[in-house]
PDB file of N, CA and C in Angstrom:
ATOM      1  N   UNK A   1     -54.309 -15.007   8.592  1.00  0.00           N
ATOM      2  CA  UNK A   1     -52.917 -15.173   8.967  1.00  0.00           C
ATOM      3  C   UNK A   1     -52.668 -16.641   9.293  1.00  0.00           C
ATOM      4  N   UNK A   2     -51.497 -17.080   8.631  1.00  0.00           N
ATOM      5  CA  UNK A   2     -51.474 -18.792   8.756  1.00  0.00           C
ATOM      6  C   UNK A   2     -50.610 -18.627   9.969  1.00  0.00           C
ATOM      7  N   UNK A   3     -50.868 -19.653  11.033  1.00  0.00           N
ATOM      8  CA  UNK A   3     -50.294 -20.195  12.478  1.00  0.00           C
ATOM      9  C   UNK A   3     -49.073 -20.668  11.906  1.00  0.00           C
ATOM     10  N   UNK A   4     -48.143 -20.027  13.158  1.00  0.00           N
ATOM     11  CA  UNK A   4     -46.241 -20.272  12.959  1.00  0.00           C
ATOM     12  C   UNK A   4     -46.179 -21.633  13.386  1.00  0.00           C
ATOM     13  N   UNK A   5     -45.689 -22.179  12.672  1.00  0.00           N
ATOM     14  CA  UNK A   5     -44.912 -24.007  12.530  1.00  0.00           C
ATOM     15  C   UNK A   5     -43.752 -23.731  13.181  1.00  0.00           C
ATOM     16  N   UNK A   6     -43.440 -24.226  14.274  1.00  0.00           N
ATOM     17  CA  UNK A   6     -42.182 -24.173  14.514  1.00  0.00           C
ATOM     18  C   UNK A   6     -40.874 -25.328  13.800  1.00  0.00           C
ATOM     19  N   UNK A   7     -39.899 -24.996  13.540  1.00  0.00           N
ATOM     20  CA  UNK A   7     -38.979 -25.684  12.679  1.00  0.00           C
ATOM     21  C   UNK A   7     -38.295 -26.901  12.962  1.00  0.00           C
ATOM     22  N   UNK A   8     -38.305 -27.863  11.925  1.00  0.00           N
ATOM     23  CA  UNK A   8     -38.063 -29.393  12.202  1.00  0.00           C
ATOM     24  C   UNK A   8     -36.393 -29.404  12.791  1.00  0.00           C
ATOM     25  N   UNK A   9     -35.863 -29.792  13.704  1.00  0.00           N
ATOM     26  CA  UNK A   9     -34.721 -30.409  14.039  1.00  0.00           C
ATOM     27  C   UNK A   9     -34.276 -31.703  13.935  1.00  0.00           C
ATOM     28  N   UNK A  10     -33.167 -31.927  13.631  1.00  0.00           N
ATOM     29  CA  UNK A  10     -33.260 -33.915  13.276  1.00  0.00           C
ATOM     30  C   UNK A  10     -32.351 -33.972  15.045  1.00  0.00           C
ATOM     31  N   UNK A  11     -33.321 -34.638  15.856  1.00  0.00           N
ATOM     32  CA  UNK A  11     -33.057 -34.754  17.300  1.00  0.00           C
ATOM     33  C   UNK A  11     -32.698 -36.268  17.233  1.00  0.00           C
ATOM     34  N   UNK A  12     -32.144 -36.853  15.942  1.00  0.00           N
ATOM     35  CA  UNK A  12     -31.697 -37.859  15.650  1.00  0.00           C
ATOM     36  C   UNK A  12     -29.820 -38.082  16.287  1.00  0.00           C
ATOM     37  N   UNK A  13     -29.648 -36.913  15.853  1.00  0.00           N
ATOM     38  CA  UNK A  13     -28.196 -36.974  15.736  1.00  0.00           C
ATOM     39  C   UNK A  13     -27.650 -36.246  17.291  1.00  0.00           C
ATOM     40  N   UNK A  14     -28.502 -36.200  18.125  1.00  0.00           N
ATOM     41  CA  UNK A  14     -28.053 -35.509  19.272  1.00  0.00           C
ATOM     42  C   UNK A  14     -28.724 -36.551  20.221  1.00  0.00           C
ATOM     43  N   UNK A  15     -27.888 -36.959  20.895  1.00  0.00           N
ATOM     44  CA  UNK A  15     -28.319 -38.420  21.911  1.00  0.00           C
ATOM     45  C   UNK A  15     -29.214 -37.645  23.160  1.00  0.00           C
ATOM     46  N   UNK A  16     -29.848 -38.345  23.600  1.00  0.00           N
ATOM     47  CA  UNK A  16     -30.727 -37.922  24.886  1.00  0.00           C
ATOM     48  C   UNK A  16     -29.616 -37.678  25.807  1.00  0.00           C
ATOM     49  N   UNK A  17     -29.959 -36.738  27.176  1.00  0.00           N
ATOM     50  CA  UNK A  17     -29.514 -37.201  28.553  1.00  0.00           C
ATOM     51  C   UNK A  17     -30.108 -36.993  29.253  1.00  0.00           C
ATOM     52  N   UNK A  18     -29.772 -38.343  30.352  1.00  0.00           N
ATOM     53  CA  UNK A  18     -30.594 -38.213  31.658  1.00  0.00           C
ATOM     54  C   UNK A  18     -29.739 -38.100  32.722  1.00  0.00           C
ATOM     55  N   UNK A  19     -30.510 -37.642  33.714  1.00  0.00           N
ATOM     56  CA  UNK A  19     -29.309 -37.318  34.833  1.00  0.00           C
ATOM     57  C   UNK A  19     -30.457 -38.123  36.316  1.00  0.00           C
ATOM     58  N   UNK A  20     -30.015 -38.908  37.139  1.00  0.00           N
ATOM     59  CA  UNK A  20     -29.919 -39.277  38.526  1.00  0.00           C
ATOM     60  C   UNK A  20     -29.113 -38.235  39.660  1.00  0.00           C
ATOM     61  N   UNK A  21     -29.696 -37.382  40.335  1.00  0.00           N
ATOM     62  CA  UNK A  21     -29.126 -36.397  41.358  1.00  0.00           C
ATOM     63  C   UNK A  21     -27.907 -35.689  40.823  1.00  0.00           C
ATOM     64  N   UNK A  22     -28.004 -35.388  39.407  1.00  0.00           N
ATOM     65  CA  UNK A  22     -27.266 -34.433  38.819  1.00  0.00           C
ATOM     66  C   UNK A  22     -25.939 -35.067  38.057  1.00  0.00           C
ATOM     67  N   UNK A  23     -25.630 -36.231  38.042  1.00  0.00           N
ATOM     68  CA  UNK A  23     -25.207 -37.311  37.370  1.00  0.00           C
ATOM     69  C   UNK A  23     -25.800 -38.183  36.146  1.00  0.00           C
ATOM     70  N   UNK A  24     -25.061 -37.215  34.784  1.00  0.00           N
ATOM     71  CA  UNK A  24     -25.577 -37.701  33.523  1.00  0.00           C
ATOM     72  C   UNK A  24     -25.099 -38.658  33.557  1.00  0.00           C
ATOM     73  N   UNK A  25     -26.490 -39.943  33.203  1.00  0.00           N
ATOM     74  CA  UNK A  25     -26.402 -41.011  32.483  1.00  0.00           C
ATOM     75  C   UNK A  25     -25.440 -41.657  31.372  1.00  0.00           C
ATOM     76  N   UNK A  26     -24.546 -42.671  31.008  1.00  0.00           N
ATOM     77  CA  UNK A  26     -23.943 -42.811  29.862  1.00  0.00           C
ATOM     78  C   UNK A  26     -25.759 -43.598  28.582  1.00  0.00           C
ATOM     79  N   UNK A  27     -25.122 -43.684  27.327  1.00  0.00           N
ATOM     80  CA  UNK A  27     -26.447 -44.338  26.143  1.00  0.00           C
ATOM     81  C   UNK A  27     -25.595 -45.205  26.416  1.00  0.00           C
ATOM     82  N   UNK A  28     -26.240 -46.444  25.570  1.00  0.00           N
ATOM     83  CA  UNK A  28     -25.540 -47.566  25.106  1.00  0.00           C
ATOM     84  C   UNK A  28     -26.363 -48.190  24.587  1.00  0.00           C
ATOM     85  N   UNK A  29     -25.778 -49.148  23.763  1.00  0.00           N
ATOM     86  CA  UNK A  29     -26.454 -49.248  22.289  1.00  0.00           C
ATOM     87  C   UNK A  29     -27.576 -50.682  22.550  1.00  0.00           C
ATOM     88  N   UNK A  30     -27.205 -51.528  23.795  1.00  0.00           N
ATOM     89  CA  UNK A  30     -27.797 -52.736  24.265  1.00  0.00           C
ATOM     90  C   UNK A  30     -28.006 -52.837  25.674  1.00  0.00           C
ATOM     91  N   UNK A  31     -29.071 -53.478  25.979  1.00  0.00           N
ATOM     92  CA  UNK A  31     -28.924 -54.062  27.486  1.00  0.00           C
ATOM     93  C   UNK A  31     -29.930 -55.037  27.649  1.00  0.00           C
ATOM     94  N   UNK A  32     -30.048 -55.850  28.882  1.00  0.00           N
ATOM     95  CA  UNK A  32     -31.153 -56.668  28.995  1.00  0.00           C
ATOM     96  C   UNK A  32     -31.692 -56.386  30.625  1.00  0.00           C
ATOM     97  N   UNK A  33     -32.889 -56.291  30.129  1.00  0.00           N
ATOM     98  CA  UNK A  33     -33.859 -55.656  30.886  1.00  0.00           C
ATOM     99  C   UNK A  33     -34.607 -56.775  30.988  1.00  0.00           C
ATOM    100  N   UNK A  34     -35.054 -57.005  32.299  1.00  0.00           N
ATOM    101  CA  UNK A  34     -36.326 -58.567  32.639  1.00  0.00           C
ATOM    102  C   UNK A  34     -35.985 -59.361  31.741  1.00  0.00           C
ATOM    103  N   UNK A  35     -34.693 -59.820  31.655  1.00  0.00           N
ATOM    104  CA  UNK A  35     -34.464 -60.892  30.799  1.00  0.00           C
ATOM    105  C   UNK A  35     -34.044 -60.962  29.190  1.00  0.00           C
ATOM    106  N   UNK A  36     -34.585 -59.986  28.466  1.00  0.00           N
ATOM    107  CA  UNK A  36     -34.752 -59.788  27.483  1.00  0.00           C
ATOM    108  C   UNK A  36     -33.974 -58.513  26.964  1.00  0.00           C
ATOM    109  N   UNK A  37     -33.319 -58.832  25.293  1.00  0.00           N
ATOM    110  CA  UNK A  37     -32.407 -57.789  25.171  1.00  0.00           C
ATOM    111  C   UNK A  37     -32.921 -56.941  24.355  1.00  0.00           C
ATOM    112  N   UNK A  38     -33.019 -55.058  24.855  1.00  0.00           N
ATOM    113  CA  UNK A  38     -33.432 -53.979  24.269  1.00  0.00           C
ATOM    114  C   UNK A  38     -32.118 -53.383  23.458  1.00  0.00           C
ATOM    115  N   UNK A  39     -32.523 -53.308  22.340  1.00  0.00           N
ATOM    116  CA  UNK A  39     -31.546 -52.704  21.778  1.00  0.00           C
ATOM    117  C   UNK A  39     -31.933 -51.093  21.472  1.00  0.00           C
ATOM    118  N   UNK A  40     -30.731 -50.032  20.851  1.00  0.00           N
ATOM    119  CA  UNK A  40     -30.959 -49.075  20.015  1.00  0.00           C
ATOM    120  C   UNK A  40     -31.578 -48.879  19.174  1.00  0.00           C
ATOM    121  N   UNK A  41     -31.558 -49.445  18.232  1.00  0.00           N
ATOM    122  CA  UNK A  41     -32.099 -49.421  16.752  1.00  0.00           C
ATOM    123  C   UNK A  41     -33.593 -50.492  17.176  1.00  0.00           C
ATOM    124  N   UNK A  42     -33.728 -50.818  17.705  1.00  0.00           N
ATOM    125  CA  UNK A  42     -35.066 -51.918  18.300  1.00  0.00           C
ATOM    126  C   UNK A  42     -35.292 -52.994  17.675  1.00  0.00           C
ATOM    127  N   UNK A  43     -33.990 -53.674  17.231  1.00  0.00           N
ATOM    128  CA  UNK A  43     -34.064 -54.794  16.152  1.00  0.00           C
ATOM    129  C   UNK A  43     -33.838 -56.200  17.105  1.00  0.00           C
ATOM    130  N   UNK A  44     -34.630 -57.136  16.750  1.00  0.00           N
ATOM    131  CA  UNK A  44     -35.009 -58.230  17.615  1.00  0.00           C
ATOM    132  C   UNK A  44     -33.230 -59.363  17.190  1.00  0.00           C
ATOM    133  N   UNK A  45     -32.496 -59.158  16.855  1.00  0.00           N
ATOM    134  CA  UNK A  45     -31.387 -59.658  16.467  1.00  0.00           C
ATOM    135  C   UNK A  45     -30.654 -60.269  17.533  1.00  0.00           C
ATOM    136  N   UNK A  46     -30.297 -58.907  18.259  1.00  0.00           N
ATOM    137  CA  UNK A  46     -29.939 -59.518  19.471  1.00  0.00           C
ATOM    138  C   UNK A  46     -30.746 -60.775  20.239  1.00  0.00           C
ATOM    139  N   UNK A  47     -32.232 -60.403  20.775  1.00  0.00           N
ATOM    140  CA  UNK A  47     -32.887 -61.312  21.492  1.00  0.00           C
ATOM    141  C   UNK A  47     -33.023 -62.669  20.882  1.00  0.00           C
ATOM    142  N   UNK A  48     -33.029 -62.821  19.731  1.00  0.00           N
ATOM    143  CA  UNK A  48     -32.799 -63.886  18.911  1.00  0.00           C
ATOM    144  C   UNK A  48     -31.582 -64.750  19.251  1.00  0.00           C
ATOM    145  N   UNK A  49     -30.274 -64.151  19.452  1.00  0.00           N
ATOM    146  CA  UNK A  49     -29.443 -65.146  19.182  1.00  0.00           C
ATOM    147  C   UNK A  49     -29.006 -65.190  20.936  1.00  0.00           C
ATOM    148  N   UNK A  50     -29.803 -64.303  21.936  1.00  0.00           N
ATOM    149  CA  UNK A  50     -29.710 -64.861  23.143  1.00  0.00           C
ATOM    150  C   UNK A  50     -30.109 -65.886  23.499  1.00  0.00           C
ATOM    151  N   UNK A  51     -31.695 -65.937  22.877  1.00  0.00           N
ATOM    152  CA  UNK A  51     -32.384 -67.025  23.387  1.00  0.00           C
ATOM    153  C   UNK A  51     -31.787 -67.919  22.829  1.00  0.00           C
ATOM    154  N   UNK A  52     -31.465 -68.223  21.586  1.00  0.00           N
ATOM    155  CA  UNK A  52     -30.752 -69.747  20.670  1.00  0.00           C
ATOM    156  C   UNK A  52     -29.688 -69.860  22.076  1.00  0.00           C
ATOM    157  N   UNK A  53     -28.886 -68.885  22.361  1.00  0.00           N
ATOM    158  CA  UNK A  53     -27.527 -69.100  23.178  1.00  0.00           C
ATOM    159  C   UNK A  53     -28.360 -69.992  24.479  1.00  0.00           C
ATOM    160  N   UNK A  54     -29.038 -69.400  25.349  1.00  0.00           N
ATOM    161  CA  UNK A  54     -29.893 -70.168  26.224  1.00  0.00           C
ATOM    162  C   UNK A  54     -30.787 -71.531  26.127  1.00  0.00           C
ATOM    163  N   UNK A  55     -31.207 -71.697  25.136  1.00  0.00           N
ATOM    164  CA  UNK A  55     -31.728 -72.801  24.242  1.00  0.00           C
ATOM    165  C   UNK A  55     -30.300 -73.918  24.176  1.00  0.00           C
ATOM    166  N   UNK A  56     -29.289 -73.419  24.060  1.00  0.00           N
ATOM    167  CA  UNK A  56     -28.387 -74.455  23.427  1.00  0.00           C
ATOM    168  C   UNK A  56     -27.300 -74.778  24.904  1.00  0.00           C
ATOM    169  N   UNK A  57     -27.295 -73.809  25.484  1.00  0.00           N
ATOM    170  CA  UNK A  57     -27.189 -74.210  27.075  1.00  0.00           C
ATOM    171  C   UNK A  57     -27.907 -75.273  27.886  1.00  0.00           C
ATOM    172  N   UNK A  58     -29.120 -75.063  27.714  1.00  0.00           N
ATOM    173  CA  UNK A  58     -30.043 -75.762  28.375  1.00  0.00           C
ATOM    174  C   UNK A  58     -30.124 -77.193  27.491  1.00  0.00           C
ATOM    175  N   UNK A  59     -29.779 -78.033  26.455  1.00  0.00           N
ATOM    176  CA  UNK A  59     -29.753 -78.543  25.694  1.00  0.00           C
ATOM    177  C   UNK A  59     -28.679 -79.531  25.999  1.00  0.00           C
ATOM    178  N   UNK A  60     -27.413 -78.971  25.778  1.00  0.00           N
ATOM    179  CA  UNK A  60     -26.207 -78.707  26.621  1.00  0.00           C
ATOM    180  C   UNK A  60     -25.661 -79.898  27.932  1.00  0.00           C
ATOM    181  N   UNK A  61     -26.939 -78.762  28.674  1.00  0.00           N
ATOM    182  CA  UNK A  61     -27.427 -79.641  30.368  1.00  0.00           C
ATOM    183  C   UNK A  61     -28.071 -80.707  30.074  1.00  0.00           C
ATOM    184  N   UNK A  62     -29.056 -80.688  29.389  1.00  0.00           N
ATOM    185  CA  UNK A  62     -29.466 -82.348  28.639  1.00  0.00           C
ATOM    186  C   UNK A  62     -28.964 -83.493  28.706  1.00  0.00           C
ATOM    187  N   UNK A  63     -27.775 -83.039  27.768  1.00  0.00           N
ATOM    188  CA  UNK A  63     -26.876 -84.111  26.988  1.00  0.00           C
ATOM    189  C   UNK A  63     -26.390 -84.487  28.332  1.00  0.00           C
ATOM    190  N   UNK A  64     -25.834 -84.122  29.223  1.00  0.00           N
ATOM    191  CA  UNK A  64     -24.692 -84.465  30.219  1.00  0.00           C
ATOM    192  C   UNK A  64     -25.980 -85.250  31.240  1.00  0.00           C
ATOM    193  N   UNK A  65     -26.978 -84.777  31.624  1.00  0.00           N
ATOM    194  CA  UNK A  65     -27.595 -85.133  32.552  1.00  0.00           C
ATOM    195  C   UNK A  65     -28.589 -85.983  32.285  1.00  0.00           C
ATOM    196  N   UNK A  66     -29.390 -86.147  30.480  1.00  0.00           N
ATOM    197  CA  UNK A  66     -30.120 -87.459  30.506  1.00  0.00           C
ATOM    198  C   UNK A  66     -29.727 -88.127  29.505  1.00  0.00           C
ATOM    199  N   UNK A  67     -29.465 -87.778  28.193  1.00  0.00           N
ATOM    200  CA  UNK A  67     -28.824 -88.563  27.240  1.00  0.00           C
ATOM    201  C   UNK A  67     -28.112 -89.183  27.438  1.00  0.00           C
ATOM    202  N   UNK A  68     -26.907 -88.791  28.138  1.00  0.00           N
ATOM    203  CA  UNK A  68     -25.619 -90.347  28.751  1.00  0.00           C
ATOM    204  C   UNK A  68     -26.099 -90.879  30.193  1.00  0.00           C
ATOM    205  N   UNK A  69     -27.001 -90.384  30.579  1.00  0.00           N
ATOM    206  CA  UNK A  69     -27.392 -91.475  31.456  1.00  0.00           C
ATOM    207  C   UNK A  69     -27.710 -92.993  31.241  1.00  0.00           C
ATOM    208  N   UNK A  70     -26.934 -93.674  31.172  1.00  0.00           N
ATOM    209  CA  UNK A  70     -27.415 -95.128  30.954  1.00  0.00           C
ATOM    210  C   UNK A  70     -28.176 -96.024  32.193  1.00  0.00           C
ATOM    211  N   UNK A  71     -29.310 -95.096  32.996  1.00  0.00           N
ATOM    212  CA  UNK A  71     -30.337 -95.966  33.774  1.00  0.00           C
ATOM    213  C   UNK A  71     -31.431 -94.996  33.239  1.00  0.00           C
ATOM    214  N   UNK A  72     -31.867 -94.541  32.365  1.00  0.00           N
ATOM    215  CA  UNK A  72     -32.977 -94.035  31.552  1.00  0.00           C
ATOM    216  C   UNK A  72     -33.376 -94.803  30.556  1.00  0.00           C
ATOM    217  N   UNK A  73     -34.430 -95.043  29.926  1.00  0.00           N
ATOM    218  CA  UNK A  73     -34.828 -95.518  29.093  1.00  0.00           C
ATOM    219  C   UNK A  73     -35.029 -94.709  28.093  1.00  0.00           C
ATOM    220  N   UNK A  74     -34.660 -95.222  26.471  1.00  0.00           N
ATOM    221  CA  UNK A  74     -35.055 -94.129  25.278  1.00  0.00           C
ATOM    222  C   UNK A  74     -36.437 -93.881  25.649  1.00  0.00           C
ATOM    223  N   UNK A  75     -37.449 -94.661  25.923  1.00  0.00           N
ATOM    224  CA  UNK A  75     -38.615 -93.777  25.916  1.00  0.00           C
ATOM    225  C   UNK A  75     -39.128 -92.413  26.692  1.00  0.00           C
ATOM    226  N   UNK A  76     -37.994 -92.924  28.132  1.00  0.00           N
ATOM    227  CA  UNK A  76     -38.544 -91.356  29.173  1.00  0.00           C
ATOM    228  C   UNK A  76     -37.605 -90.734  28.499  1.00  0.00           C
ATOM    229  N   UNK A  77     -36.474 -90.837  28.128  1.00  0.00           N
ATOM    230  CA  UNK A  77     -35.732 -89.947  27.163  1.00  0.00           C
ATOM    231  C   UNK A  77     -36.280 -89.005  26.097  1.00  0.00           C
ATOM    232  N   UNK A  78     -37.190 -90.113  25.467  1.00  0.00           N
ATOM    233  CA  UNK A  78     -38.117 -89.093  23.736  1.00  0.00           C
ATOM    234  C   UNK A  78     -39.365 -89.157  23.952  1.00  0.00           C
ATOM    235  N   UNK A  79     -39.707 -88.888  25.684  1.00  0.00           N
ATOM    236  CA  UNK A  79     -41.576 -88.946  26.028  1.00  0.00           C
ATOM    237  C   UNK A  79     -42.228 -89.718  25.298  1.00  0.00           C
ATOM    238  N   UNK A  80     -42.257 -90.712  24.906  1.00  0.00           N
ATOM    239  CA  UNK A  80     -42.788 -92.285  24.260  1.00  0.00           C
ATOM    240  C   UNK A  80     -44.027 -92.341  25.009  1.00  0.00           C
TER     241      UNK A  80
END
C-alpha cells in the first residue's frame, strides 16, 4: 500500500498572518531592518539604491565641509 501524499496548495497566493495579543499584523512589501532594506520578493534593488542614496549624502557633506574649504590643502584633500 503506497503512503498518502498529502495535496500541494500554492500558499503563494494567500499572505501570512501574524498576530501580537490578538492584533493581526499588516505585510508590506519593504522595510529596513538594522539598517538594511528587506524586501518581499528578496531582491537586493532596493538596498542598492539606499546605499548609493547614503553614499551620495555623505559625499554631499564632503563637498560643503572639505572641498570648499580653502585652508585645506589638495593633498589632505586626495590623501597625497
Amino acid at each position: 500500500m503506497a503512503p498518502l501524499i498529502p495535496p500541494v496548495y500554492a500558499y503563494d497566493s494567500i499572505p501570512p498572518v501574524a498576530k501580537i495579543h490578538c492584533n493581526a499584523l499588516s505585510t508590506v512589501d519593504k522595510f529596513c531592518y538594522f539598517g538594511s532594506v528587506v524586501t518581499s520578493t528578496n531582491s537586493f534593488d532596493a538596498e542598492i539604491y539606499a546605499r548609493m542614496g547614503k553614499a551620495a549624502t555623505a559625499f554631499g557633506q564632503l563637498r560643503l565641509r572639505v572641498w570648499n574649504n580653502h585652508y585645506l590643502s589638495l593633498g589632505l584633500k586626495t590623501c597625497r
